[in-house]
N, C-alpha and C. Protein backbone atom coordinates (compact mmCIF):
# COMPACT_ATOMS: atom_id res chain seq x y z
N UNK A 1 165.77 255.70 66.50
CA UNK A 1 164.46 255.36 65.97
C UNK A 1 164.43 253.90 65.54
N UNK A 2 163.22 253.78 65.63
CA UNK A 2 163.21 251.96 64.44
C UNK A 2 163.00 250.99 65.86
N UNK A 3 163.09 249.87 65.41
CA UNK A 3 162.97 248.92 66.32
C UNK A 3 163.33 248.97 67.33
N UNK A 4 164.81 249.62 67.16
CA UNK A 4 165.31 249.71 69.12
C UNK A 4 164.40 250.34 69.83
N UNK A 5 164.33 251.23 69.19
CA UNK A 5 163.55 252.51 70.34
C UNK A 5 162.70 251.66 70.59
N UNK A 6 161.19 251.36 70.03
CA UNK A 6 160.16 250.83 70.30
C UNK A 6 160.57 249.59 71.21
N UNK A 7 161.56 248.75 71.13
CA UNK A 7 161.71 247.60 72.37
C UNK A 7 161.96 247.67 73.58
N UNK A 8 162.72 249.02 73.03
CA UNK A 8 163.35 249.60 74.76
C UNK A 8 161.82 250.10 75.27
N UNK A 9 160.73 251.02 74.49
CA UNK A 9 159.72 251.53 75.61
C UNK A 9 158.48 250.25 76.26
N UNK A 10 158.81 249.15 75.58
CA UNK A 10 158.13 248.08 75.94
C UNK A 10 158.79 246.82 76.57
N UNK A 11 160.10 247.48 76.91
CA UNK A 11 161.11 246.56 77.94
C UNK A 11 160.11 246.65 79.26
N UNK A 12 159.39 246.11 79.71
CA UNK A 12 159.08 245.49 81.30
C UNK A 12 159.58 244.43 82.14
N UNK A 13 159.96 243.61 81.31
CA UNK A 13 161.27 242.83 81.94
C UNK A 13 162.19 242.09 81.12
N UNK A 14 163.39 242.40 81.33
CA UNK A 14 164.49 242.45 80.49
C UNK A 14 164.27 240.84 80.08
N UNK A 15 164.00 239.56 80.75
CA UNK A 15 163.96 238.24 80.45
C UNK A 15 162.28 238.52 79.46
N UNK A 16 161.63 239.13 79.38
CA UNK A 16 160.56 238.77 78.83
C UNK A 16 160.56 238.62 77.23
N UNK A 17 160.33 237.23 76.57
CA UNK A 17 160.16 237.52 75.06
C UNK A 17 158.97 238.39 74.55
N UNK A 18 159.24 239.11 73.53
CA UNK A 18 158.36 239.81 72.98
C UNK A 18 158.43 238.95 71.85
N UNK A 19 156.89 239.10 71.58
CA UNK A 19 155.95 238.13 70.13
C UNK A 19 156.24 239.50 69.66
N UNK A 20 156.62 240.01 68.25
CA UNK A 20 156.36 240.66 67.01
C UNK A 20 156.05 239.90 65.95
N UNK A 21 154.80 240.51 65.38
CA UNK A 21 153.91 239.81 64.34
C UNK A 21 154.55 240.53 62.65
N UNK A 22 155.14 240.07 61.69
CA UNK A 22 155.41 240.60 60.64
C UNK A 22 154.86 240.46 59.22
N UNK A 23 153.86 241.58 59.18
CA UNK A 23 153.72 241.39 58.04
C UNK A 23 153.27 242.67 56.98
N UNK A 24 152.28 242.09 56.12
CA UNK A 24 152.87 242.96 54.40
C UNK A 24 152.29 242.02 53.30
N UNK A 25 152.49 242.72 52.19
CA UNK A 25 151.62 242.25 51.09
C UNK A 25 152.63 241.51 50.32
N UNK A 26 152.48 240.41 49.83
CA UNK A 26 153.92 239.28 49.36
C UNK A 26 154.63 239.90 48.54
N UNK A 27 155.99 239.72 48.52
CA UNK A 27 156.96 240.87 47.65
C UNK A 27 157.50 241.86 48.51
N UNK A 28 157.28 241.64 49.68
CA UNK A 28 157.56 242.84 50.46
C UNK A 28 158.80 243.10 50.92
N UNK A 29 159.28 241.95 51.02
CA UNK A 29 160.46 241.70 51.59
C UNK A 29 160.35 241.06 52.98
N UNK A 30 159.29 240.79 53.26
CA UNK A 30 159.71 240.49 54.68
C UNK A 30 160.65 239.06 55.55
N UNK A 31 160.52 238.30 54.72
CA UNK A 31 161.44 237.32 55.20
C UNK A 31 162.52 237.66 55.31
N UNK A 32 163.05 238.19 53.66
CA UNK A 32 164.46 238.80 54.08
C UNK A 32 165.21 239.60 54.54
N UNK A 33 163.87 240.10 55.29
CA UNK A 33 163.77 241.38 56.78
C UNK A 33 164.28 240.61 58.28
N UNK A 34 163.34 239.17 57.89
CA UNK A 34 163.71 238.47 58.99
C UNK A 34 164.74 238.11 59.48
N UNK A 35 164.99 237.13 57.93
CA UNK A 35 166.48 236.48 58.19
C UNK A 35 168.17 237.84 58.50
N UNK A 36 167.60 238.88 58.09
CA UNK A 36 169.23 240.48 58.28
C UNK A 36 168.78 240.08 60.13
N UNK A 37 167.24 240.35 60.57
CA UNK A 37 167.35 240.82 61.61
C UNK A 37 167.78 239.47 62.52
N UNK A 38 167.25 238.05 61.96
CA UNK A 38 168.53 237.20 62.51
C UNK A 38 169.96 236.46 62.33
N UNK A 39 170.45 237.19 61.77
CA UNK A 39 171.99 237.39 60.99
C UNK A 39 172.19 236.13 60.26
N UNK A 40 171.46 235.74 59.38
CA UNK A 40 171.24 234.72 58.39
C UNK A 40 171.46 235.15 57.34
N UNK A 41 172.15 234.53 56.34
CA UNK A 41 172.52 234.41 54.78
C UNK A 41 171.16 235.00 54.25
N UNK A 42 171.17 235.97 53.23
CA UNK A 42 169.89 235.92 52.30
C UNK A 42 170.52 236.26 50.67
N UNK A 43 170.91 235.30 50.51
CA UNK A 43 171.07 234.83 49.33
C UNK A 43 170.23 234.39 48.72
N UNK A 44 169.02 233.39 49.15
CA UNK A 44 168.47 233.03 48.29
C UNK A 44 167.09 233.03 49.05
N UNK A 45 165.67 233.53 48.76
CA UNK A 45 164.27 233.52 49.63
C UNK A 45 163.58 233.43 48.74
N UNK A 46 162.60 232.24 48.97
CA UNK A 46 161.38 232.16 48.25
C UNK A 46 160.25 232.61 49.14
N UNK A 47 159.31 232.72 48.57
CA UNK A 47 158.20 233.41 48.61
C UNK A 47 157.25 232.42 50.12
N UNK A 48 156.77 233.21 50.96
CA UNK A 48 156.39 232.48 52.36
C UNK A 48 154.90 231.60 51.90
N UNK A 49 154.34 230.49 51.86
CA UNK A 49 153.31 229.89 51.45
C UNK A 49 152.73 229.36 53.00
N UNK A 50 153.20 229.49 54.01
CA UNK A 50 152.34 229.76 55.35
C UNK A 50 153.06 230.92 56.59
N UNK A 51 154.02 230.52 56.92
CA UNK A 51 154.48 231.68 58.23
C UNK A 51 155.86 230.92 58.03
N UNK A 52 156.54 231.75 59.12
CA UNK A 52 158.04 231.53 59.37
C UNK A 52 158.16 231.81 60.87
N UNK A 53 158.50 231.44 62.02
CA UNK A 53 158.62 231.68 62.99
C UNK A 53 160.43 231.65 63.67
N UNK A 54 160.53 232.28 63.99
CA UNK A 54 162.21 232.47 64.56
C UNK A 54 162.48 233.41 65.76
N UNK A 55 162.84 232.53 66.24
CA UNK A 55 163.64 233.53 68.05
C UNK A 55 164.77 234.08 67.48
N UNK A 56 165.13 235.43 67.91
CA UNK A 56 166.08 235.97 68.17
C UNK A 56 166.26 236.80 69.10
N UNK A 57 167.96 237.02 69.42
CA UNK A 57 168.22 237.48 70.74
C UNK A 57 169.10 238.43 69.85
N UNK A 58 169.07 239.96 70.18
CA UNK A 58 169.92 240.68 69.96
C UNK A 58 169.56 242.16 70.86
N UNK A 59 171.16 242.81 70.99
CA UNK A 59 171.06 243.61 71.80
C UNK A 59 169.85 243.87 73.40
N UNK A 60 170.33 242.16 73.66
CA UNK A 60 169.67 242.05 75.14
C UNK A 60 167.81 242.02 74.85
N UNK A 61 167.59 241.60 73.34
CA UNK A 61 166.07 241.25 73.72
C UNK A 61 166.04 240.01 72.97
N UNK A 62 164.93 239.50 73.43
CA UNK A 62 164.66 238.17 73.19
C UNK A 62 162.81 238.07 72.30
N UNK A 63 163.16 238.00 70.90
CA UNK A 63 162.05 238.41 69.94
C UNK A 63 161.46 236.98 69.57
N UNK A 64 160.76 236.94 69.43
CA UNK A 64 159.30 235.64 68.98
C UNK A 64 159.11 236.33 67.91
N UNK A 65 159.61 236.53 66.59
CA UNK A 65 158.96 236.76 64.91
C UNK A 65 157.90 235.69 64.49
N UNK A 66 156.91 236.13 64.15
CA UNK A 66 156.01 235.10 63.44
C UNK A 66 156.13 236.17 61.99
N UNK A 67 156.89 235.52 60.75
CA UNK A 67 156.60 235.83 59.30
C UNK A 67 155.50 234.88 58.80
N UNK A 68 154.32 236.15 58.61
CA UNK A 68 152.90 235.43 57.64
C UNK A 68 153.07 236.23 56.44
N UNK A 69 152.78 234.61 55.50
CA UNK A 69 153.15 235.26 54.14
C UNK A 69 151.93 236.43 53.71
N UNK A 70 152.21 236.77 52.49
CA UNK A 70 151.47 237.98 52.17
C UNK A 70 150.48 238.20 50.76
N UNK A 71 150.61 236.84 50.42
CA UNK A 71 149.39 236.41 49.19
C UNK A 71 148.31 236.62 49.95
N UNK A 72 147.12 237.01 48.66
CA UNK A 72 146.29 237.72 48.85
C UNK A 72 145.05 236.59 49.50
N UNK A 73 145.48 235.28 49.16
CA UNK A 73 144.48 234.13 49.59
C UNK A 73 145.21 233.98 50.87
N UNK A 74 146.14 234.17 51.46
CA UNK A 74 146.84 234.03 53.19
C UNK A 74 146.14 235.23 54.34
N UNK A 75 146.20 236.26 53.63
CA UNK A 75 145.43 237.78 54.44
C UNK A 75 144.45 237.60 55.24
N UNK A 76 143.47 236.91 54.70
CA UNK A 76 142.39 236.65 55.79
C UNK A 76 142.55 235.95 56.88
N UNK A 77 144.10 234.93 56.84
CA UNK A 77 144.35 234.38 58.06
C UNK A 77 145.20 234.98 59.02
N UNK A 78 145.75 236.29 58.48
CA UNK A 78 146.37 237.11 59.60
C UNK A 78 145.39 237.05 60.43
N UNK A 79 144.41 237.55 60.70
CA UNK A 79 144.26 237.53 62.24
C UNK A 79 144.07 236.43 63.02
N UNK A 80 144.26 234.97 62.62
CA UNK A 80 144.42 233.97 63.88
C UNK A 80 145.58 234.33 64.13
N UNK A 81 146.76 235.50 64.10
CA UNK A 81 147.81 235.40 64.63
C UNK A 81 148.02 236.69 65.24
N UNK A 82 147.08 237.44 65.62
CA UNK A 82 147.25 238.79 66.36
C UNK A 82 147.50 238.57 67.80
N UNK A 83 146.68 237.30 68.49
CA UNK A 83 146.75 237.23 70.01
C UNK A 83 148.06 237.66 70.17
N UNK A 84 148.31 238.46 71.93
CA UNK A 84 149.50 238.43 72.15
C UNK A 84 150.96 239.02 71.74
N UNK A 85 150.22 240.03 70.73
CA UNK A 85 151.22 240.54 69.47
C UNK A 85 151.94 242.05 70.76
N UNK A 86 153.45 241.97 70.48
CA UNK A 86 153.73 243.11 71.62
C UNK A 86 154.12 243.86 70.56
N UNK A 87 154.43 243.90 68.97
CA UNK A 87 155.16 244.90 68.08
C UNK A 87 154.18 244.37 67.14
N UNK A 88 153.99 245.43 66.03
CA UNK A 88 153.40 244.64 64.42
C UNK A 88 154.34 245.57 63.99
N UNK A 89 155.43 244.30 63.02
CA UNK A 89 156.26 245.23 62.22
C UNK A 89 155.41 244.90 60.53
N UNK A 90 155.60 246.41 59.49
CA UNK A 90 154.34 245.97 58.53
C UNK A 90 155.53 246.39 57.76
N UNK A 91 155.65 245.60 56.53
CA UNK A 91 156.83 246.07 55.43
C UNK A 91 156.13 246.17 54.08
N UNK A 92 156.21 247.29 53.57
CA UNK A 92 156.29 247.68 52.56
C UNK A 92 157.24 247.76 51.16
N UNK A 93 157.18 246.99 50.20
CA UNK A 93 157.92 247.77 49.09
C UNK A 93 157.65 248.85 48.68
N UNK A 94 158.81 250.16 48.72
CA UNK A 94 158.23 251.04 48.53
C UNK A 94 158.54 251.22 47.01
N UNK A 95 158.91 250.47 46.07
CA UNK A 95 159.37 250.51 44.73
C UNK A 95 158.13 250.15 43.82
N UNK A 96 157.33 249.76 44.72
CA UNK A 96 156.15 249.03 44.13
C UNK A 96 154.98 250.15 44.22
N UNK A 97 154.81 251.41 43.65
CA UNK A 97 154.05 252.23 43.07
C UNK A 97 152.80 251.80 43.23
N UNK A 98 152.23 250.66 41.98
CA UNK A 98 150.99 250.51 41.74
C UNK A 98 150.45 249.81 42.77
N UNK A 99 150.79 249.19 43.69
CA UNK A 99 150.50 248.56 45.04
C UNK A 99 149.98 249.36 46.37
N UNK A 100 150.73 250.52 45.99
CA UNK A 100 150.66 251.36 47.61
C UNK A 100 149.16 251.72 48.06
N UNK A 101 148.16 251.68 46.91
CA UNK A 101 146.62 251.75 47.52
C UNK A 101 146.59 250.26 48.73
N UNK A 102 146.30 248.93 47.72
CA UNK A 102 146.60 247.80 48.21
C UNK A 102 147.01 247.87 49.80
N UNK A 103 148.19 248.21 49.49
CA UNK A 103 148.80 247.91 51.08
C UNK A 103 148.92 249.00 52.48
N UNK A 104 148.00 250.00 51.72
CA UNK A 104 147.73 251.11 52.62
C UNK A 104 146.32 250.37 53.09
N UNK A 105 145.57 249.89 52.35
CA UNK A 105 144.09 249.09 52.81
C UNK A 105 144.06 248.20 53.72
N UNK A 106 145.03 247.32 53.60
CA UNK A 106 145.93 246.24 54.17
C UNK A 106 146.01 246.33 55.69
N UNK A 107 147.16 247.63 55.48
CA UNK A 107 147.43 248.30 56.81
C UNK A 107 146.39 248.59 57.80
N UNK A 108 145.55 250.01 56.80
CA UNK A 108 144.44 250.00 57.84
C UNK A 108 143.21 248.77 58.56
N UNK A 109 143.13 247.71 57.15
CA UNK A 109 142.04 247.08 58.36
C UNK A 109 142.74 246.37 59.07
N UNK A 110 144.35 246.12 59.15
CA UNK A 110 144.94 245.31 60.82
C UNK A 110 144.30 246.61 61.35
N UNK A 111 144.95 247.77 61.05
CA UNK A 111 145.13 248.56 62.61
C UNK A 111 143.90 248.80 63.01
N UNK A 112 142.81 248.89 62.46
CA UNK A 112 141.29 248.42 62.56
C UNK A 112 141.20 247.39 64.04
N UNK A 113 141.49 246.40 64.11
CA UNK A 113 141.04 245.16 64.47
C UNK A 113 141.35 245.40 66.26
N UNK A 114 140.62 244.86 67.08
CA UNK A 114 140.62 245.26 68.40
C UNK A 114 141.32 244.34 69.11
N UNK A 115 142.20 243.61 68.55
CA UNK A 115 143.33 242.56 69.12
C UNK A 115 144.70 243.57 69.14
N UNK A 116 144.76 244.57 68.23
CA UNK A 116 145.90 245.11 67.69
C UNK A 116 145.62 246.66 68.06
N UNK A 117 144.58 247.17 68.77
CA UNK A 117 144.52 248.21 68.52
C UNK A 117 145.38 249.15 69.44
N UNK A 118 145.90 248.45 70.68
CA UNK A 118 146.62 249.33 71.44
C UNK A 118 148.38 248.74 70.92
N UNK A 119 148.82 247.93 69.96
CA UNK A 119 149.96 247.21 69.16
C UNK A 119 150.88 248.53 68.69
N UNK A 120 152.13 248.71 69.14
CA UNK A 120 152.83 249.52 68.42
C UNK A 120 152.94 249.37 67.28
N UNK A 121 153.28 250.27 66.46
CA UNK A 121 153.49 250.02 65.03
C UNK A 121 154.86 250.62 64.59
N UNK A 122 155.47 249.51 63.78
CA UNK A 122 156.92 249.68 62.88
C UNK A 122 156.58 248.97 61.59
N UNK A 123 156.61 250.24 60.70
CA UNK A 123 156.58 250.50 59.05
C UNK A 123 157.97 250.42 58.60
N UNK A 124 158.55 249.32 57.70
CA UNK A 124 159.73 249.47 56.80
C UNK A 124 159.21 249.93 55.47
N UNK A 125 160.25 250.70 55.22
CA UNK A 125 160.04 251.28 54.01
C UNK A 125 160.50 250.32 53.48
N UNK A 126 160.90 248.87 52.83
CA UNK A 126 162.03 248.38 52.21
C UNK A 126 161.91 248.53 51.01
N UNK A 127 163.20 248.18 50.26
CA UNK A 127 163.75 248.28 48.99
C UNK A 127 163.85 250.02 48.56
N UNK A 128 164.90 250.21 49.48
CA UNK A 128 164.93 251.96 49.61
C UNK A 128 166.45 251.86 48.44
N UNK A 129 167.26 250.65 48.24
CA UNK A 129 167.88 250.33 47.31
C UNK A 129 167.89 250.67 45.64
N UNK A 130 166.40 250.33 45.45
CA UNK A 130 165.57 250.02 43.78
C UNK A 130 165.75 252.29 43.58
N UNK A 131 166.07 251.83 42.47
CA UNK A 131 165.72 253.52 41.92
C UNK A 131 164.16 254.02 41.71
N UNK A 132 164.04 254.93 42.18
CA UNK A 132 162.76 255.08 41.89
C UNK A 132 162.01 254.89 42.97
N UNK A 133 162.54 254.07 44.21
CA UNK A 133 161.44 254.05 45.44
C UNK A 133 160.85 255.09 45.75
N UNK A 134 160.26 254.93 47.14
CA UNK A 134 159.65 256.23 47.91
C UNK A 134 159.85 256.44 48.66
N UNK A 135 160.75 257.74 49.05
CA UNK A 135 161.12 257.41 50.78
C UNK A 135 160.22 257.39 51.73
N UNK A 136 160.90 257.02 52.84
CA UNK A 136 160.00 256.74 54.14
C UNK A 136 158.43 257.99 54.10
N UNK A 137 159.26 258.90 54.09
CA UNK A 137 158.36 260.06 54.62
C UNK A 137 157.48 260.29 53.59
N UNK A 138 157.29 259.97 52.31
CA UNK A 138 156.38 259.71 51.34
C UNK A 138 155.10 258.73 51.70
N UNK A 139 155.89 258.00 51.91
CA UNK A 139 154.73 256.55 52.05
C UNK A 139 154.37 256.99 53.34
N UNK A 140 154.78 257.47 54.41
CA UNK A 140 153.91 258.16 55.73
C UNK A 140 152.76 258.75 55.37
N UNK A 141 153.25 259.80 54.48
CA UNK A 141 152.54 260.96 54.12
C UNK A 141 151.08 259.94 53.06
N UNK A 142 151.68 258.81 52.01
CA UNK A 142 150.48 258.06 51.23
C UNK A 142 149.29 257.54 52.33
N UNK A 143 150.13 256.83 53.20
CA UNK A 143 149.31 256.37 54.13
C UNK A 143 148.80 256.79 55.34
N UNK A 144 148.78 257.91 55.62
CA UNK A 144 148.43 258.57 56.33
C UNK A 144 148.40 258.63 57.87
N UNK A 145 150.06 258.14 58.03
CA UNK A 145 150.29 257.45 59.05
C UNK A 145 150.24 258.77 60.45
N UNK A 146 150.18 259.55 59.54
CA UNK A 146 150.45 261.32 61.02
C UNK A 146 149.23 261.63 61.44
N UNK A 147 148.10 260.37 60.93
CA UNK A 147 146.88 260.68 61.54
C UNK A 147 146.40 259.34 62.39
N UNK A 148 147.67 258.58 62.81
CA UNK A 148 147.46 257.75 64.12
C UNK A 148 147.61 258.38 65.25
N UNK A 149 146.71 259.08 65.50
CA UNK A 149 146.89 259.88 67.19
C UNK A 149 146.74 258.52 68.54
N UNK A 150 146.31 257.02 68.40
CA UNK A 150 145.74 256.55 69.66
C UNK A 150 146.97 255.53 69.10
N UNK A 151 148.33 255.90 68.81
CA UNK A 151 149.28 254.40 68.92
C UNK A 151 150.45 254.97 68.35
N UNK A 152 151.26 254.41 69.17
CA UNK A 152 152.73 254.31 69.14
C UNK A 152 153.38 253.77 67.54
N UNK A 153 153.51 254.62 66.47
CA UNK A 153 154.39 254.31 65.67
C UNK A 153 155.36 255.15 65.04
N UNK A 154 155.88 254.39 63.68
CA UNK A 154 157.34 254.86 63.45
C UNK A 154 157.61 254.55 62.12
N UNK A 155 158.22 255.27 61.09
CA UNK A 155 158.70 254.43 60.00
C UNK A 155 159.92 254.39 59.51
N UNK A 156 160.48 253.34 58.79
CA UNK A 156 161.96 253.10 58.77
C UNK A 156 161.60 252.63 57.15
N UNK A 157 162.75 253.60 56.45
CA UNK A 157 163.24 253.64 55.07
C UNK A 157 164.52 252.35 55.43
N UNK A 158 164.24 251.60 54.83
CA UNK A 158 165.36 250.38 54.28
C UNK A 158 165.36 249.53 53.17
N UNK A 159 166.85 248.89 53.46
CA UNK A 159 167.08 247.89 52.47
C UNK A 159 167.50 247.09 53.23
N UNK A 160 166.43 245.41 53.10
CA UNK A 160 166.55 244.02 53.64
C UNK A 160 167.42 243.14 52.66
N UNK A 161 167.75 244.03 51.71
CA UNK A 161 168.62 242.66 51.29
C UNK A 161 169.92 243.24 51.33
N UNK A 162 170.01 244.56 51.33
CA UNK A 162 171.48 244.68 51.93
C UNK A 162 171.58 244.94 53.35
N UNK A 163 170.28 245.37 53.90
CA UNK A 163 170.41 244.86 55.86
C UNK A 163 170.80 246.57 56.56
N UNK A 164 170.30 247.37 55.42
CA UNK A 164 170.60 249.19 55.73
C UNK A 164 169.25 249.23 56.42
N UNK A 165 169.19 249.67 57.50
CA UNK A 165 167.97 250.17 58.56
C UNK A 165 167.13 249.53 59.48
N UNK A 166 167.98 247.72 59.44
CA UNK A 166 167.27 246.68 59.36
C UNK A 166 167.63 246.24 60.79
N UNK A 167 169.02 246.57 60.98
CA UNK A 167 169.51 245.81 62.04
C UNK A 167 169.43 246.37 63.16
N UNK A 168 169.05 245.51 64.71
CA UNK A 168 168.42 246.58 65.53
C UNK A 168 169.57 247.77 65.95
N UNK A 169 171.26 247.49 66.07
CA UNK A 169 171.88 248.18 66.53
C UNK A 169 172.06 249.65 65.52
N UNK A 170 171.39 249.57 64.57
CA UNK A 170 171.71 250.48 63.42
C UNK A 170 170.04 251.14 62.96
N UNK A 171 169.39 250.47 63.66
CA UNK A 171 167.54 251.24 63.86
C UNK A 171 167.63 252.40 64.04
């Protein structure tokens, strides 16, 4: 499950980069989603104040990440960055309780949007670490993800700062 799977059913040609678009409500973890999934130090991440873009090559694919940060004044510019999107990976803290309306809203108006609407979808649960999170199948169940009948998704319980669920060979 997790990322592999989903790359392998959208392998059409093994040289082809796939654009995955990443994002989430700031705090989410997602940079330091980025940097596990391109075997970079995360010791230290500040907070994204426009995007992050990084190629990586692992297990024979070749990924285009665009990280858009996730302040609430940046959101409205996610969609100049949907063109072209072959994955939307969306990360969640799931430790973050009082948020999960927020970023269930979030969620739905991307998957709303008719740039994204045929876009697989990969949900991290992250910070499956923090006591008290929610597992994966919780936050499915908050967000009501078992009632996407017209799209390909999936969700993955992890931890990005220790790199548990994160990495594609371990998806």
């Amino acid at each position: 499950m997790g990322l592999l799977s989903l790359l392998r059913k959208l392998r059409s040609a093994p040289e082809k980069e796939l654009r995955i678009l990443l994002l989430g409500l700031d705090n989410a973890g997602k940079t330091t989603l980025l940097k596990q999934l391109a075997s970079e130090e995360v010791t230290q991440v500040t907070p994204t104040a426009g995007f992050n873009i990084k190629s990586v090559v692992s297990d024979g694919f070749k990924l285009n990440v665009w990280d858009i940060g996730g302040q609430s004044k940046i959101r409205p510019y996610w969609k100049n960055y949907f063109e072209n999107t072959d994955v939307l990976i969306y990360v969640i803290d799931s430790s973050d309780k009082k948020r999960l309306e927020e970023t269930g809203d979030e969620l739905t108006e991307l998957l709303l949007d008719d740039k994204l609407k045929s876009v697989p979808l990969l949900v991290f649960a992250n910070k499956q670490d923090v006591v008290g999170a929610l597992k994966a199948s919780e936050i499915a169940e908050c967000l009501k993800l078992v009632k996407l009948m017209d799209r390909t998704w999936q969700i993955q319980g992890c931890s990005a700062l220790q790199g548990t669920g994160v990495k594609l060979a371990r998806a």
